[in-house]
C-alpha atoms as a PDB file:
ATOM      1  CA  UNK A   1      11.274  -8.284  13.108  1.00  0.00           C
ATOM      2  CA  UNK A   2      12.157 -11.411  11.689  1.00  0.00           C
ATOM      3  CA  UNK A   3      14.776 -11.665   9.129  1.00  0.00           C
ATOM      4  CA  UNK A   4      13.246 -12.039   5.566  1.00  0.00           C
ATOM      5  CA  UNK A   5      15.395 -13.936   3.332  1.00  0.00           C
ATOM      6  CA  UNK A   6      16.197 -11.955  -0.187  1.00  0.00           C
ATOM      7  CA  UNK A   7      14.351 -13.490  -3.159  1.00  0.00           C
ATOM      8  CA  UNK A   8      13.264 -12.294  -6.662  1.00  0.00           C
ATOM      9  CA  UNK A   9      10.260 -11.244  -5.362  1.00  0.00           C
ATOM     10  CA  UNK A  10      11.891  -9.623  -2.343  1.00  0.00           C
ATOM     11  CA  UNK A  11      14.708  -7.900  -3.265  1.00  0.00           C
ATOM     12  CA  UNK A  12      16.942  -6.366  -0.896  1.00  0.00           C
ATOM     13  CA  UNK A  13      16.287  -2.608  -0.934  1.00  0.00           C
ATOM     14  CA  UNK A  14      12.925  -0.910  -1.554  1.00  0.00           C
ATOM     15  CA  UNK A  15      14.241   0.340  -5.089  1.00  0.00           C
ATOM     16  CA  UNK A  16      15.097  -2.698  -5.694  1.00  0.00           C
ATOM     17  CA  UNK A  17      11.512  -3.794  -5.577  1.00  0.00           C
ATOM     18  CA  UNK A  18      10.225  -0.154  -7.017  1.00  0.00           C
ATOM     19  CA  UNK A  19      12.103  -1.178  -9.980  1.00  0.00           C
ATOM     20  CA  UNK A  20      11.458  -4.550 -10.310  1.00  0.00           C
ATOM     21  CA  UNK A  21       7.666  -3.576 -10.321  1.00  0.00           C
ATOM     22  CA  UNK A  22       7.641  -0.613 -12.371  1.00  0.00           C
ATOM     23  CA  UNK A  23       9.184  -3.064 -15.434  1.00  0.00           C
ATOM     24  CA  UNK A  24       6.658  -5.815 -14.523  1.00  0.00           C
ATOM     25  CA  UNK A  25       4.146  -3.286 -14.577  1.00  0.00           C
ATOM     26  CA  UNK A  26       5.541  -1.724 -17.876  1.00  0.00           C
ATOM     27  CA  UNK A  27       5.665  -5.336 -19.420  1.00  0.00           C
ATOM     28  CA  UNK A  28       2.248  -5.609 -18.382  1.00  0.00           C
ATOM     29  CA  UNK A  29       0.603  -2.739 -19.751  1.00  0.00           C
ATOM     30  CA  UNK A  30      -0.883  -2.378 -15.592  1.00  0.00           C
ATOM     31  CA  UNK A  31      -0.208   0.419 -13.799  1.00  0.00           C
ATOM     32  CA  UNK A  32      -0.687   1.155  -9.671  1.00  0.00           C
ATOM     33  CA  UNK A  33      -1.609   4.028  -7.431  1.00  0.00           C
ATOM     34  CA  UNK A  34      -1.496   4.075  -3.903  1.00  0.00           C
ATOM     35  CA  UNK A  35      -3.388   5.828  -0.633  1.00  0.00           C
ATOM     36  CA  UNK A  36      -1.132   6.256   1.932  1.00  0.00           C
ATOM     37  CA  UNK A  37      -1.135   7.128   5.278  1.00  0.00           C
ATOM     38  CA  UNK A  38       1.926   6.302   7.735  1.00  0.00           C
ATOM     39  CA  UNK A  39       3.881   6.131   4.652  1.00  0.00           C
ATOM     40  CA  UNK A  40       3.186   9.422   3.790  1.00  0.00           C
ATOM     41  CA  UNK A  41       3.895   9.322   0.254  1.00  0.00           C
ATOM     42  CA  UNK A  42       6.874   7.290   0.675  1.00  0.00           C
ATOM     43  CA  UNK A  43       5.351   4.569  -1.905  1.00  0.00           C
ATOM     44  CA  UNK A  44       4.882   6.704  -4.423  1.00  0.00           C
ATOM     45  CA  UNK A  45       8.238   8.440  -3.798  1.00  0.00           C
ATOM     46  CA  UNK A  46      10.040   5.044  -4.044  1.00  0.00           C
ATOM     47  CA  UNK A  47       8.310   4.117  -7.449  1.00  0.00           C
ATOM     48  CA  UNK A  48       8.705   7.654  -9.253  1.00  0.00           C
ATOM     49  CA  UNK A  49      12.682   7.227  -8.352  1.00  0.00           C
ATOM     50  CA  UNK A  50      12.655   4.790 -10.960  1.00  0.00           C
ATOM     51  CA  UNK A  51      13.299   5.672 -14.761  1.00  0.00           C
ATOM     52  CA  UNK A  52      10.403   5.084 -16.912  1.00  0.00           C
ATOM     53  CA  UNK A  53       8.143   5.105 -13.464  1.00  0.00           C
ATOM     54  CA  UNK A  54       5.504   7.120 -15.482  1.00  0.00           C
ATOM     55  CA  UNK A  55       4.224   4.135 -17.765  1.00  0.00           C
ATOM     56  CA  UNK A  56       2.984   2.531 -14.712  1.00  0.00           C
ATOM     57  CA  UNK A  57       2.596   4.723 -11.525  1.00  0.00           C
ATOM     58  CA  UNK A  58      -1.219   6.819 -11.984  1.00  0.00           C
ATOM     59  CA  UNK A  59      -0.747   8.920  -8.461  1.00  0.00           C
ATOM     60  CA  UNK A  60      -1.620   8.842  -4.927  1.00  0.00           C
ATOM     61  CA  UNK A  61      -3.559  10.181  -2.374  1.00  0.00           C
ATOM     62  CA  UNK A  62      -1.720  11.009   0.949  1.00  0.00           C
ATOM     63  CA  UNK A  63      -4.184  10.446   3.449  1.00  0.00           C
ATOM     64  CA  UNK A  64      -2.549  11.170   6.649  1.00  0.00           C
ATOM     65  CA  UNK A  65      -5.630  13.035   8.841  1.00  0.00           C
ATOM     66  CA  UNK A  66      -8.396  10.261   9.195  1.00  0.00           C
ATOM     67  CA  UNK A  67     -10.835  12.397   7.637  1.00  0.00           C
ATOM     68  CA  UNK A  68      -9.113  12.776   4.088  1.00  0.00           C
ATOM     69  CA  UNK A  69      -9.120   9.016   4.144  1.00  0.00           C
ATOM     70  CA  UNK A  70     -12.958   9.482   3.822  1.00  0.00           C
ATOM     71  CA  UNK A  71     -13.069  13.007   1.635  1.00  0.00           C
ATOM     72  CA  UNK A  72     -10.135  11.692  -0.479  1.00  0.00           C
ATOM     73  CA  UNK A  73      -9.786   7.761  -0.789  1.00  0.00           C
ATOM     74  CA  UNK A  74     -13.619   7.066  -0.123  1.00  0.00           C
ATOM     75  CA  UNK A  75     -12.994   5.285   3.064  1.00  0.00           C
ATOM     76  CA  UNK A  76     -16.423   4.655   4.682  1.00  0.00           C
ATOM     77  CA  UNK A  77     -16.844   7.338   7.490  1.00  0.00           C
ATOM     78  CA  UNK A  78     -18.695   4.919  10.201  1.00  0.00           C
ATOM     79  CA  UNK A  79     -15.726   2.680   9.931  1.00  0.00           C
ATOM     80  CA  UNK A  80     -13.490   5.258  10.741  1.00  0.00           C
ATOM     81  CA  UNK A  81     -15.649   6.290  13.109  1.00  0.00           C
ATOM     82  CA  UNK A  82     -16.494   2.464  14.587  1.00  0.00           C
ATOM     83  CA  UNK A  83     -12.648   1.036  14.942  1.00  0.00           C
ATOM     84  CA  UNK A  84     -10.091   4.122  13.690  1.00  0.00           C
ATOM     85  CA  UNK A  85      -7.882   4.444  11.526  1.00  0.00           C
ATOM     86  CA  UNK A  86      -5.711   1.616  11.729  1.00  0.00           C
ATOM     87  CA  UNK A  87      -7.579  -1.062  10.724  1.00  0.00           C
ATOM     88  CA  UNK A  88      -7.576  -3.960   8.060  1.00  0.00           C
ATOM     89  CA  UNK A  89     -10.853  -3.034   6.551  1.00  0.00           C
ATOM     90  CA  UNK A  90      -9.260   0.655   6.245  1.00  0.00           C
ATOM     91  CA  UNK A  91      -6.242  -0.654   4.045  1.00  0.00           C
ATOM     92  CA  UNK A  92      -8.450  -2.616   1.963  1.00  0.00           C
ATOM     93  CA  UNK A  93     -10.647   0.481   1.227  1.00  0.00           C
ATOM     94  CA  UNK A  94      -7.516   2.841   0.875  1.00  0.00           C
ATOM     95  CA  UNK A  95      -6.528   0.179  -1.629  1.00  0.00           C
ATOM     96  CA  UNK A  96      -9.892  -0.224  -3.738  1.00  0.00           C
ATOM     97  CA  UNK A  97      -9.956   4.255  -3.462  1.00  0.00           C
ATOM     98  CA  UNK A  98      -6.427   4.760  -4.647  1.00  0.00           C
ATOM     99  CA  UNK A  99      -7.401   1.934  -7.540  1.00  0.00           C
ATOM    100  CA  UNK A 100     -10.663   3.587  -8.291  1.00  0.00           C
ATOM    101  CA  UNK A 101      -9.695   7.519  -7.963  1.00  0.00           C
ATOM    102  CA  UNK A 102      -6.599   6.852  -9.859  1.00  0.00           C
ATOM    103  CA  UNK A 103      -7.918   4.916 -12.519  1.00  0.00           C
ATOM    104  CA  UNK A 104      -5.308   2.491 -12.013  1.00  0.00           C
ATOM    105  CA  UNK A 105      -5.263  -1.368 -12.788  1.00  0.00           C
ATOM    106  CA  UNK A 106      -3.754  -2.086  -9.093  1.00  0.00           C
ATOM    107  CA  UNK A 107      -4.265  -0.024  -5.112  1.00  0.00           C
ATOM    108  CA  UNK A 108      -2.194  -0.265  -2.774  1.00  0.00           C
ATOM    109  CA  UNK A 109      -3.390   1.011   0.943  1.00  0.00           C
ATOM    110  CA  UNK A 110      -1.382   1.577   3.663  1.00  0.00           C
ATOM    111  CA  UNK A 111      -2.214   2.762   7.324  1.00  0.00           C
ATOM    112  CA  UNK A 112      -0.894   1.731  10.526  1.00  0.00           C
ATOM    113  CA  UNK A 113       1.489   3.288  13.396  1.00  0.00           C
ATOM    114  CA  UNK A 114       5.182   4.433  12.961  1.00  0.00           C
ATOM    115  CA  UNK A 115       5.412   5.831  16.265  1.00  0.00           C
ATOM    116  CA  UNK A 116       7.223   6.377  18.981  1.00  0.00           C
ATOM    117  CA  UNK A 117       3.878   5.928  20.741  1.00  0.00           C
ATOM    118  CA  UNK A 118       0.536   4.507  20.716  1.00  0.00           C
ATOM    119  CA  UNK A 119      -2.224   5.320  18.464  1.00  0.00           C
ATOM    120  CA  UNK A 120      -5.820   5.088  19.537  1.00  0.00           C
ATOM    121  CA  UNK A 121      -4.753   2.052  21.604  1.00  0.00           C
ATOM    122  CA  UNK A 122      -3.090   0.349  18.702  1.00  0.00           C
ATOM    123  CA  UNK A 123       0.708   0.158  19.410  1.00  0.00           C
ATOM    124  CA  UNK A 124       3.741   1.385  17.131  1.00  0.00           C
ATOM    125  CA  UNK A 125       4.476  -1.569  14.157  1.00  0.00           C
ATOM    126  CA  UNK A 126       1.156  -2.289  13.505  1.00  0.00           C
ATOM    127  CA  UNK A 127       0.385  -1.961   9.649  1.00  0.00           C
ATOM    128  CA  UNK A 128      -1.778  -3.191   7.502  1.00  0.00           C
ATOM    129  CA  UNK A 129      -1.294  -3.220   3.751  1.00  0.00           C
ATOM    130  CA  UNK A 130      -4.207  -3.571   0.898  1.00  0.00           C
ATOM    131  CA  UNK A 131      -4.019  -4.522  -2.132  1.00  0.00           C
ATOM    132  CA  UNK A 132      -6.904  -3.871  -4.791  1.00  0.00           C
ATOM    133  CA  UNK A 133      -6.330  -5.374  -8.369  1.00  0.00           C
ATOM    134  CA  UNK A 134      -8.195  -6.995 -11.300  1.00  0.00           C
ATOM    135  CA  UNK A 135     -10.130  -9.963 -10.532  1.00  0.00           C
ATOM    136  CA  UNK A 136      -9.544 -13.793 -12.130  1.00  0.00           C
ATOM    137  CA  UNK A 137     -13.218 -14.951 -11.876  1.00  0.00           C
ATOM    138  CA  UNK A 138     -16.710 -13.614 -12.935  1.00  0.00           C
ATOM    139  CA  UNK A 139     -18.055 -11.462 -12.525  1.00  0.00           C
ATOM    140  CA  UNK A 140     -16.103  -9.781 -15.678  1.00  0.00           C
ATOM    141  CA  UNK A 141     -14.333  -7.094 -14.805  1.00  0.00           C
ATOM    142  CA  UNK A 142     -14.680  -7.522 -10.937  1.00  0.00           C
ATOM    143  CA  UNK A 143     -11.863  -6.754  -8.547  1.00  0.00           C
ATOM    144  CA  UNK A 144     -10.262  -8.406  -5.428  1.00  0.00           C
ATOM    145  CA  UNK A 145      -8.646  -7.144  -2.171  1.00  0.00           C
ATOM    146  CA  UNK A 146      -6.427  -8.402   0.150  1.00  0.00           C
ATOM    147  CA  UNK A 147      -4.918  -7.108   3.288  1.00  0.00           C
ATOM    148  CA  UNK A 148      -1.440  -8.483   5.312  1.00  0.00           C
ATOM    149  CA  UNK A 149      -1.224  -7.614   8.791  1.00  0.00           C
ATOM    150  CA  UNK A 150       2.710  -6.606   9.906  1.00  0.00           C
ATOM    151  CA  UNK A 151       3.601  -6.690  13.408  1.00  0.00           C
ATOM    152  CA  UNK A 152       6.827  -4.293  12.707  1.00  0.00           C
ATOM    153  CA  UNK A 153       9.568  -3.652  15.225  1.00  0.00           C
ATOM    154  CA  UNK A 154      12.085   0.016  14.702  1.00  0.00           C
ATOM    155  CA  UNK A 155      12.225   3.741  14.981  1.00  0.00           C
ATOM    156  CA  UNK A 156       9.590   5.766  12.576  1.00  0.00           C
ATOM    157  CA  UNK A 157      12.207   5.520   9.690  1.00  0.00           C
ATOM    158  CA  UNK A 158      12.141   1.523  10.052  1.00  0.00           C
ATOM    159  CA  UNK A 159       8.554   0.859  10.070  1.00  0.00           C
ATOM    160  CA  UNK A 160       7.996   3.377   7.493  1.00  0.00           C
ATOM    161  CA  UNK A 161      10.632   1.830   5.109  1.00  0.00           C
ATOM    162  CA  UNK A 162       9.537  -1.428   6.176  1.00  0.00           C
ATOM    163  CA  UNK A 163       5.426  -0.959   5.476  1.00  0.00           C
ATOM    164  CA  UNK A 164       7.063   0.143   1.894  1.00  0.00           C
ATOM    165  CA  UNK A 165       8.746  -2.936   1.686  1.00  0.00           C
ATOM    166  CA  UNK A 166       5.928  -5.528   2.642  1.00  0.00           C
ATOM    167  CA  UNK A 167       3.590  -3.445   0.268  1.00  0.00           C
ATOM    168  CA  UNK A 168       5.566  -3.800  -3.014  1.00  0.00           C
ATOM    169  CA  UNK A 169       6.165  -7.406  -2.043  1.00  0.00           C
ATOM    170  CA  UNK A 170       2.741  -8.333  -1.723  1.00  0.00           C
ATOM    171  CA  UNK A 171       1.688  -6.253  -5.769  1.00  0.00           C
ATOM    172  CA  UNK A 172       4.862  -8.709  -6.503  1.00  0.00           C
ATOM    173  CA  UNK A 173       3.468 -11.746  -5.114  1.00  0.00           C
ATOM    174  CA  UNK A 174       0.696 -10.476  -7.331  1.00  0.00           C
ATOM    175  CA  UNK A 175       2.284 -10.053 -10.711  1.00  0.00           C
ATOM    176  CA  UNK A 176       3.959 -13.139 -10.913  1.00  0.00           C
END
């Protein structure tokens, strides 16, 4: 994994970030829910640690069997079906369901592969994180997604803490 130098945006623990967010968040009168997979419920978790977490965090959906991704976060069942679950297209629709379900300004998606072996062909590290928010341009009241790709390298623990991470940075990267 390659080192990631510590910035505001980045600080260096995931509370760090959790609380760094939850007071932009607060400031902004936004709020963010999440649909998680590998994670678990580890996003959430991390957020609600903070004080005051409740102004901004909606809820989540833990979506770890592929077919609650579909009954729960409205992931689209041929996808699922076509390419898995671990799949960019799955993180941005994990992303625009935890948005949508939660009634939240922001959704974050996560699914991926913590390990220790293989998934459907798609090897341990591989995340991808979505991110469903508020759009800039017309049409009013439109929303965007984007997805990063992480090519993670750890135990379970590591690439579960680390899919955290890379998710709160990129709602940062957002808010600022």
């Amino acid at each position: 994994m390659p080192d990631v130098p510590r910035t505001p945006e980045r600080p260096g623990s995931a509370d760090e970030q959790a609380a760094a967010l939850i007071a932009a968040l607060t400031g902004r009168g936004e709020t963010v829910a999440a649909a998680e997979s590998l994670t678990a419920g580890l996003v959430c978790a991390t957020l609600a640690r903070v004080p005051g977490a409740s102004a901004a965090l909606r809820g989540g959906l833990v979506v770890y069997a592929t077919e609650l991704k579909t009954a729960l976060a409205g992931v689209d069942a041929a996808l699922l079906a076509e390419h898995g679950a671990v799949h960019p297209e799955v993180a941005a629709q994990l992303a625009e369901g935890a948005r949508e379900r939660c009634g939240a300004t922001w959704g974050l998606g996560l699914t991926g592969v913590a390990g220790p072996a293989a998934q459907d062909g798609v090897e341990p590290g591989t995340v991808y994180v979505g991110l469903a928010g508020p759009g800039t341009r017309p049409p009013r009241g439109a929303s965007f997604v984007t997805v990063r790709t992480l090519a993670l390298r750890g135990d379970r623990e590591m690439i579960r803490t680390e899919s955290v991470r890379a998710a709160f940075s990129l709602l940062g990267e957002h808010l600022t």
